[in-house]
Protein backbone atom coordinates (compact mmCIF):
# COMPACT_ATOMS: atom_id res chain seq x y z
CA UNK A 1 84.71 100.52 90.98
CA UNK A 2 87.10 98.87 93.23
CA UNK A 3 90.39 100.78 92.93
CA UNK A 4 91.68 103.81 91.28
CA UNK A 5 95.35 103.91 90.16
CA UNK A 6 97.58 106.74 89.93
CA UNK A 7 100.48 107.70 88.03
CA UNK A 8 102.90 109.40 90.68
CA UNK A 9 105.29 112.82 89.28
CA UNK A 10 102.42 115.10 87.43
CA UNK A 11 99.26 113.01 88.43
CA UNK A 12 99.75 112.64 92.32
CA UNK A 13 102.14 114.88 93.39
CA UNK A 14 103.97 117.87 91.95
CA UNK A 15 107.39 116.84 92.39
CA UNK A 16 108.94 119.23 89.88
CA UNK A 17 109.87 121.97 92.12
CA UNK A 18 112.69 119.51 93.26
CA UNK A 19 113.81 118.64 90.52
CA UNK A 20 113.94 122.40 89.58
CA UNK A 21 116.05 122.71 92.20
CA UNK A 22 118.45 120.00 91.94
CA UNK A 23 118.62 120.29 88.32
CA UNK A 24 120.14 123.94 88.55
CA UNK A 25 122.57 122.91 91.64
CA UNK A 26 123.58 120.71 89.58
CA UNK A 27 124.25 123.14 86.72
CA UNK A 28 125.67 125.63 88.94
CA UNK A 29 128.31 123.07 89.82
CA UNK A 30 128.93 123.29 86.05
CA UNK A 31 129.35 126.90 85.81
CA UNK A 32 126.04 127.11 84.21
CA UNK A 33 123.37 129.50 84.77
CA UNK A 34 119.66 128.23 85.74
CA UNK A 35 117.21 127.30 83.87
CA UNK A 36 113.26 128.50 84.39
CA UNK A 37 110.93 126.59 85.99
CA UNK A 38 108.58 126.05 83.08
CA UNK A 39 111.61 124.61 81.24
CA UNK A 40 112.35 121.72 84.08
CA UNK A 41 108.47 120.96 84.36
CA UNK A 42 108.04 120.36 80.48
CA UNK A 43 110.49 117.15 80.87
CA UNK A 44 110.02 115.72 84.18
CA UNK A 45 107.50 112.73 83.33
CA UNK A 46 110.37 111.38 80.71
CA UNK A 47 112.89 111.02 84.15
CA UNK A 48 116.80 111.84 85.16
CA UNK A 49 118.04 111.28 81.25
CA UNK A 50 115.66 113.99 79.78
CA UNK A 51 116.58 116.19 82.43
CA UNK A 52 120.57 115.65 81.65
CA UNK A 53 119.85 115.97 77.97
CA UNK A 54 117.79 119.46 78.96
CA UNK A 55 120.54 120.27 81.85
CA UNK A 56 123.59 119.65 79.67
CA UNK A 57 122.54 119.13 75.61
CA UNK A 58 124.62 115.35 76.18
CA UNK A 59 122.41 112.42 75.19
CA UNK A 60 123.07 108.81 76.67
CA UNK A 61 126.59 108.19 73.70
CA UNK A 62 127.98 111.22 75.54
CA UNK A 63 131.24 110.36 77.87
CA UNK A 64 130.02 112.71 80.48
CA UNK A 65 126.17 111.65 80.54
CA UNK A 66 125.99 108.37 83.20
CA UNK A 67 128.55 110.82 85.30
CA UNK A 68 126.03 113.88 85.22
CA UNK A 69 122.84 111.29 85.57
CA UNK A 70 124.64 109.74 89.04
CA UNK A 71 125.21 113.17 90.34
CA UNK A 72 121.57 114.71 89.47
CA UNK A 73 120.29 111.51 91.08
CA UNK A 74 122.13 112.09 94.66
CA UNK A 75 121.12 115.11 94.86
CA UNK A 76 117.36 114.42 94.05
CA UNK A 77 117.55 111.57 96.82
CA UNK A 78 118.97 114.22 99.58
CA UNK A 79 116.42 116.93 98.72
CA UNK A 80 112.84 114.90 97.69
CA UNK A 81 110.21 116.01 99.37
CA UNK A 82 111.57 119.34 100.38
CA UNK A 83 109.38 121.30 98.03
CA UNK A 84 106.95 117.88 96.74
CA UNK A 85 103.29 118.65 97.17
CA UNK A 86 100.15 116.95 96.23
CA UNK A 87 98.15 118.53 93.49
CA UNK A 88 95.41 120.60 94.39
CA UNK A 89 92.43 118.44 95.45
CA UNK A 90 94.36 115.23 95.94
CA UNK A 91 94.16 115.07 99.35
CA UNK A 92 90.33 115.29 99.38
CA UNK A 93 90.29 112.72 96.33
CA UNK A 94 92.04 110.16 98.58
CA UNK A 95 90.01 111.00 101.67
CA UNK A 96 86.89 110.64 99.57
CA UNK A 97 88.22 107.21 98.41
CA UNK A 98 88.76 106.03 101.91
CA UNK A 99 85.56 106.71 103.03
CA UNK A 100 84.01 105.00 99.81
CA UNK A 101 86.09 101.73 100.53
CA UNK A 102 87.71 102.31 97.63
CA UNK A 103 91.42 101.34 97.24
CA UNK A 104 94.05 103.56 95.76
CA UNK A 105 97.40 102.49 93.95
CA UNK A 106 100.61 104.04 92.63
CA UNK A 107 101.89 102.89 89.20
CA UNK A 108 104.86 104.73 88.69
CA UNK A 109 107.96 104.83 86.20
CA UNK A 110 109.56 106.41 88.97
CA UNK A 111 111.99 103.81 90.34
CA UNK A 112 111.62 102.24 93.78
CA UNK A 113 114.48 103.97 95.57
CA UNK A 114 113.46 107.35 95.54
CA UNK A 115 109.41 106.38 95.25
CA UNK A 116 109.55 104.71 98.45
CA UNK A 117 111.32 107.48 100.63
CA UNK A 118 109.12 109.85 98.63
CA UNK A 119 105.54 108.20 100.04
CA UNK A 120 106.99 108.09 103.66
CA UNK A 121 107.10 111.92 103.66
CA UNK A 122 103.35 112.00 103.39
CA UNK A 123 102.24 109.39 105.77
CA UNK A 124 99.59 111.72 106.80
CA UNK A 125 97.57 110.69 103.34
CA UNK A 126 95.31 107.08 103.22
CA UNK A 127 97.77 104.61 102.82
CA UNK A 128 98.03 103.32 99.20
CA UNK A 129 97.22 99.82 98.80
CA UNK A 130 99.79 98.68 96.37
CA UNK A 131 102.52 100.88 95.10
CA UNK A 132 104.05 99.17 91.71
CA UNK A 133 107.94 100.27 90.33
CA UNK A 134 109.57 99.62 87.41
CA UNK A 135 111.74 97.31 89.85
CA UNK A 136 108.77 95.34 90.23
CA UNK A 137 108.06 94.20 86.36
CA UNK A 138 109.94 93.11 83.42
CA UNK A 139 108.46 96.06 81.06
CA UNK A 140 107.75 99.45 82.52
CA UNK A 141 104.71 101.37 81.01
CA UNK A 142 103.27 101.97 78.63
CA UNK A 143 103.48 97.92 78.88
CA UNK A 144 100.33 97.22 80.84
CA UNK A 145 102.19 94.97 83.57
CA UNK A 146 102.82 97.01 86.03
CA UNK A 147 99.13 98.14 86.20
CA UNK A 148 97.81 94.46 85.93
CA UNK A 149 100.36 93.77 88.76
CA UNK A 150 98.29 96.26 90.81
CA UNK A 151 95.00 95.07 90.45
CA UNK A 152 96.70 91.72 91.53
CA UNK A 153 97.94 93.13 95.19
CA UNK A 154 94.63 95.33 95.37
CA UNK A 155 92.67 92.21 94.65
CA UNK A 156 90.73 93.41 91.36
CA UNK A 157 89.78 92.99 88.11
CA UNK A 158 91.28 95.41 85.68
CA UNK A 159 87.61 96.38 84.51
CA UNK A 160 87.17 97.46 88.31
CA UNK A 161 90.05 99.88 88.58
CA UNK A 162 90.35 102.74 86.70
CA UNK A 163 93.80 104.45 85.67
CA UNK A 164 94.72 107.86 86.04
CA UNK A 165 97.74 110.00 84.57
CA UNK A 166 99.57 112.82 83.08
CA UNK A 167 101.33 111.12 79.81
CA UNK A 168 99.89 109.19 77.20
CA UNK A 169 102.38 106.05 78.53
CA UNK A 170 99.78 105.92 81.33
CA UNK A 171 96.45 105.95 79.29
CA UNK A 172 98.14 103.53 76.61
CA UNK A 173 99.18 101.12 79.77
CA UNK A 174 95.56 101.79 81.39
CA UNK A 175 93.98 100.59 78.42
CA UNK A 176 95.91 97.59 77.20
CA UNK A 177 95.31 96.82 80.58
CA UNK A 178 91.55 96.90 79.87
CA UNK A 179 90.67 99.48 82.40
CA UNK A 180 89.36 102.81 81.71
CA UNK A 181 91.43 105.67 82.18
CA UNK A 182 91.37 109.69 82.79
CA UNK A 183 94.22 112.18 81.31
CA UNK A 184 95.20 114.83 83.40
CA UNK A 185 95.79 118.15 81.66
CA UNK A 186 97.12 119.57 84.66
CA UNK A 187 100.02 117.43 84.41
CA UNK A 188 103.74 117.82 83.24
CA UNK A 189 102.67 117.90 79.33
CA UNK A 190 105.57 117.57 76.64
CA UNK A 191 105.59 120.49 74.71
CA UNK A 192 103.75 120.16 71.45
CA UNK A 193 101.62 117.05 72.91
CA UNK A 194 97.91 117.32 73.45
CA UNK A 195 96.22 114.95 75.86
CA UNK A 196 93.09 114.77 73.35
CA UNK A 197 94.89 112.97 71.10
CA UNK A 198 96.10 110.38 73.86
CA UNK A 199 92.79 108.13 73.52
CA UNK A 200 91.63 108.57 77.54
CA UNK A 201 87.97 107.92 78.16
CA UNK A 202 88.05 111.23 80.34
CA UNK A 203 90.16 114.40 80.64
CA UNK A 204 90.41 116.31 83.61
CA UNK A 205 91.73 119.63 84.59
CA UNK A 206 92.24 119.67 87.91
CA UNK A 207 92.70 116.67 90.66
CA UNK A 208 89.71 118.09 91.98
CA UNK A 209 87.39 117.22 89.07
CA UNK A 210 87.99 113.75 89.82
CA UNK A 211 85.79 112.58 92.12
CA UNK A 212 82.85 113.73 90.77
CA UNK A 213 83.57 111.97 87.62
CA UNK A 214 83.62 108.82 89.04
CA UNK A 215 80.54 109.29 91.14
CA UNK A 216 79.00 110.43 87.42
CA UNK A 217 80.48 107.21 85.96
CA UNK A 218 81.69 104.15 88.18
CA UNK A 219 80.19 104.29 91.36
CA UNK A 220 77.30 102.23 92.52
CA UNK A 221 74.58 104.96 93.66
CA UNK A 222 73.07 103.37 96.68
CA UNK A 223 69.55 104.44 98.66
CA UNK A 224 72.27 106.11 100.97
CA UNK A 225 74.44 107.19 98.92
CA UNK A 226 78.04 108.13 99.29
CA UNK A 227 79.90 109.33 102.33
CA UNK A 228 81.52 112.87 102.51
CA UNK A 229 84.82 112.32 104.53
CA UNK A 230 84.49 116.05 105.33
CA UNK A 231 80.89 115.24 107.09
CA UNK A 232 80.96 112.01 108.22
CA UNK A 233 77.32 111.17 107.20
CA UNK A 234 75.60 110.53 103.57
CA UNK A 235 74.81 113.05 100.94
């Protein structure tokens, strides 16, 4: 195990209470009332036109979509950030991976304009060592590309990385791109989907069940074993 590679909204960060928020500005502007939470979170993974569609009931023929798209855009770029957080146990995960020498990526739908201003408001976290767009392939997942573009600027073999995330775009992509992969339940799940039927070699709860999974499963037990960020010595 060389590199682990993350998904970004519903894997690595919980970036739905923004979207939440802009999302009902948004309608407000309309003269609409908000919607819940719950509602927002169910679409978030499928990006600005499912929101619209859940926002307004206007699919992509609709005179008034590209208009209401723009708009909801803006106003995610002003506010990002402002109420993103990592998942529970993220933060750990990446320390642990830094102090294991292993390398961590972002393979993300999400598009490079608002991923990029997104990471640099959580420079305090190990620096990710390649961080992969849909600007940055011809087909955006579940085509495999963008994750074999990864392991290309990591410097790895896709049978070296694994692939984690929160739709079954990401395990499909992770596994075309012959890597394993891990679902994450904890995710932004479409209503009506289950993650067991999604084909991932694991299945995780929580961010923090991560790391021990891949100590279980990928990582080369040595005679001193593997370093605890938290202690700075072996376990």
């Amino acid at each position: 195990m060389k590199a682990v590679l993350f998904d970004l909204d519903g894997t690595l960060f919980d970036t739905a209470p923004d979207f939440v928020v802009v999302l009902n500005q948004l309608r407000q502007q309309e003269q609409l009332p908000p919607l819940p939470d719950a509602a927002v979170r169910s679409v978030v993974s499928n990006g600005a036109r499912a929101l619209v569609t859940l926002g307004f009931g206007k699919d992509e023929g609709d005179p008034a979509f590209e208009d209401l798209r723009q708009r909801l855009l803006d106003l995610y770029l002003a506010h990002l950030a402002e109420k993103t957080v990592p998942f529970p146990g993220i933060e750990k995960l990446l320390g642990h991976l830094a102090a294991n020498d292993i390398a961590w990526g972002l393979v993300t739908n999400k598009p490079e304009a608002y991923t990029v201003p997104l990471m640099q408001a959580f420079t305090h976290l190990p620096a990710p060592s390649a961080v992969i767009c849909p600007d940055h392939v011809a087909k955006r997942k579940p085509d495999p590309e963008a994750v074999l573009l990864a392991c290309r600027r990591i410097g790895c073999l896709p049978r070296e990385a694994i692939y984690v995330g929160d739709h079954e775009r990401d395990i499909i992509a992770g596994r075309d791109a012959g890597m394993p992969t891990i679902g994450c339940r904890y995710g932004y799940i479409d209503e009506g989907d289950d993650p067991a039927n999604w084909g991932a070699d694991h299945l995780v709860d929580s961010a923090g069940e991560i790391w021990p999974l891949l100590q279980k499963h990928y990582i080369e037990k040595t005679e001193l074993g593997t370093r605890d960020p938290g202690l700075g010595e072996t376990l």
